[in-house]
Protein backbone atom coordinates (compact mmCIF):
# COMPACT_ATOMS: atom_id res chain seq x y z
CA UNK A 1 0.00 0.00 0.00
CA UNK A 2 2.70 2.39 0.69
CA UNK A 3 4.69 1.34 -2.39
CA UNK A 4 1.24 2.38 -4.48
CA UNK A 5 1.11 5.18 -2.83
CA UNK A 6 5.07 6.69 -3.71
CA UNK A 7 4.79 6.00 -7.06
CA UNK A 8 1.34 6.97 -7.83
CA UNK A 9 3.46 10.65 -5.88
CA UNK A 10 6.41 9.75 -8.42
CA UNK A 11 3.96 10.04 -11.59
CA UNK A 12 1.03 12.12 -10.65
CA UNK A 13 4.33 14.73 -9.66
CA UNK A 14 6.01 13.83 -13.09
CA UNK A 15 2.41 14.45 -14.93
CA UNK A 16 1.68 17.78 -12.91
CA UNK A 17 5.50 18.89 -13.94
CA UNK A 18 5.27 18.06 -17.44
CA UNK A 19 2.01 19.83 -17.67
CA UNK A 20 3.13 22.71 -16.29
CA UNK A 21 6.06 22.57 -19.14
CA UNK A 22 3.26 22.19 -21.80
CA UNK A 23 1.55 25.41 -20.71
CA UNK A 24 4.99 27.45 -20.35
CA UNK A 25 5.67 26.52 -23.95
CA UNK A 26 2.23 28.05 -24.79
CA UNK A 27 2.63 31.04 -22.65
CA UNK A 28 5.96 31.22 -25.20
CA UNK A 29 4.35 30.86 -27.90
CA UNK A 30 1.42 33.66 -27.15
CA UNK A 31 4.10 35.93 -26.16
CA UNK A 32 5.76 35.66 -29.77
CA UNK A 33 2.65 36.15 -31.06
CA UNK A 34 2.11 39.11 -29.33
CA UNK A 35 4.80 40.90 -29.80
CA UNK A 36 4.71 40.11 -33.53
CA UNK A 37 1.37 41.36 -33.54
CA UNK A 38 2.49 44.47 -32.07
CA UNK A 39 3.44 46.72 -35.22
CA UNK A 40 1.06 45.20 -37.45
CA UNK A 41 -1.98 47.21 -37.14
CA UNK A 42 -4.48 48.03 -39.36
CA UNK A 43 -3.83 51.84 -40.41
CA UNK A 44 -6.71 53.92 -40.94
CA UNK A 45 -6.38 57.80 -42.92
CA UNK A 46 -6.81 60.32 -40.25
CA UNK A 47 -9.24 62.27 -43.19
CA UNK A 48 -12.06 63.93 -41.08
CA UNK A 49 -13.01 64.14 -37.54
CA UNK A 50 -14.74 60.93 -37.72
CA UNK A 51 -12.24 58.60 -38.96
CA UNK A 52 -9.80 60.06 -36.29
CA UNK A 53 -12.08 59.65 -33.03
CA UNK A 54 -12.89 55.79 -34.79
CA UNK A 55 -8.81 55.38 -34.41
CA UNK A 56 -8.26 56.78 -31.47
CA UNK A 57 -11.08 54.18 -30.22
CA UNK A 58 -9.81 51.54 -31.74
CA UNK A 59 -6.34 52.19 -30.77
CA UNK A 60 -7.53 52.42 -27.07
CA UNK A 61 -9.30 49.54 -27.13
CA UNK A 62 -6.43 47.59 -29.22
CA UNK A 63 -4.57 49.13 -25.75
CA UNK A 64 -7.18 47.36 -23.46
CA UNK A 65 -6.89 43.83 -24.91
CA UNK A 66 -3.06 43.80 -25.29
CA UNK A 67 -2.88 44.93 -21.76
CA UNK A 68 -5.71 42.05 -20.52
CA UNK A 69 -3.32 39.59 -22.91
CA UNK A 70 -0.79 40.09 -20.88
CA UNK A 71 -1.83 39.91 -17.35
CA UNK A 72 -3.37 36.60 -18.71
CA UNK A 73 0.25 35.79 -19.31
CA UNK A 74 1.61 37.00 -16.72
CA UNK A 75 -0.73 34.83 -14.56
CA UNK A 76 -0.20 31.82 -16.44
CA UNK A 77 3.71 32.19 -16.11
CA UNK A 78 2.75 32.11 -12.36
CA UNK A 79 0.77 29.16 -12.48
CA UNK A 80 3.76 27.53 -14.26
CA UNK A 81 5.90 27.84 -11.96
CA UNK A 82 3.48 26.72 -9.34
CA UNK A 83 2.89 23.62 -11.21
CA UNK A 84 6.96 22.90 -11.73
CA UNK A 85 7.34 23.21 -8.29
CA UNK A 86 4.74 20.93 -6.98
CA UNK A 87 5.55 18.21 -9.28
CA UNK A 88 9.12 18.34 -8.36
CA UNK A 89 8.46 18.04 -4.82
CA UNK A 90 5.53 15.72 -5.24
CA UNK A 91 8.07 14.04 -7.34
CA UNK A 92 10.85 13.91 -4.54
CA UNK A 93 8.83 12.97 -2.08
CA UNK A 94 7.69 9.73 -3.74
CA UNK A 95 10.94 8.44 -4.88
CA UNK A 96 12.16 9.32 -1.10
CA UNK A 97 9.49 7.12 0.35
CA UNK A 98 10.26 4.67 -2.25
CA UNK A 99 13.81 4.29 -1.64
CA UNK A 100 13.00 4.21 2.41
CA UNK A 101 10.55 1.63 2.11
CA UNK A 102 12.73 -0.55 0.05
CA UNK A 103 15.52 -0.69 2.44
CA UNK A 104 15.08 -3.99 4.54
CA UNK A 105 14.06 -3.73 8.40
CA UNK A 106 15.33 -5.37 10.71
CA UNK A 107 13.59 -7.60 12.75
CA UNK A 108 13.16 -6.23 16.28
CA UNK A 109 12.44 -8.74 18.94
């Protein structure tokens, strides 16, 4: 029972770790893609005082996502490292117990 129980610690830590991995590499990626996104708006000619409030609006509210985008990330990056440091020490703990319950007792009578 206590064998089951380390390694189901020594993969559920290695799943939660790799996970974690998987969504830093898509944090990564959405970062690229933001910052490749950055210069290429859609320009609009300023002709007329209706066109320019329309870009000024849609430049504030191109502002409003970029700056919700990244607070996303920027929570996500923390999750990440939350994740990579519970699997490692979920991971640690079950090969620990695994190696300490594997050592032979001696009999004590």
């Amino acid at each position: 029972m206590k064998k089951a129980l380390s390694i189901f610690l020594i993969i559920f830590g290695a799943g939660i770790f790799f996970y974690g991995s998987y969504i830093g590499k898509q944090v990564q990626n959405q970062e690229q893609m933001m910052q490749q996104s950055g210069g290429a708006r859609r320009r609009v000619p300023l002709v007329g005082p209706v066109r320019k409030g329309t870009a000024i609006a849609s430049n504030q509210q191109a502002q409003k996502r970029q700056g919700a985008m990244q607070m996303w990330l920027m929570n996500q990056e923390n999750s990440v490292g939350w994740l990579h440091g519970i699997g490692a020490v979920m991971f640690i703990a079950g090969t620990s117990s695994l190696i300490v319950l594997s050592i032979p007792r001696k009999n004590r009578d």
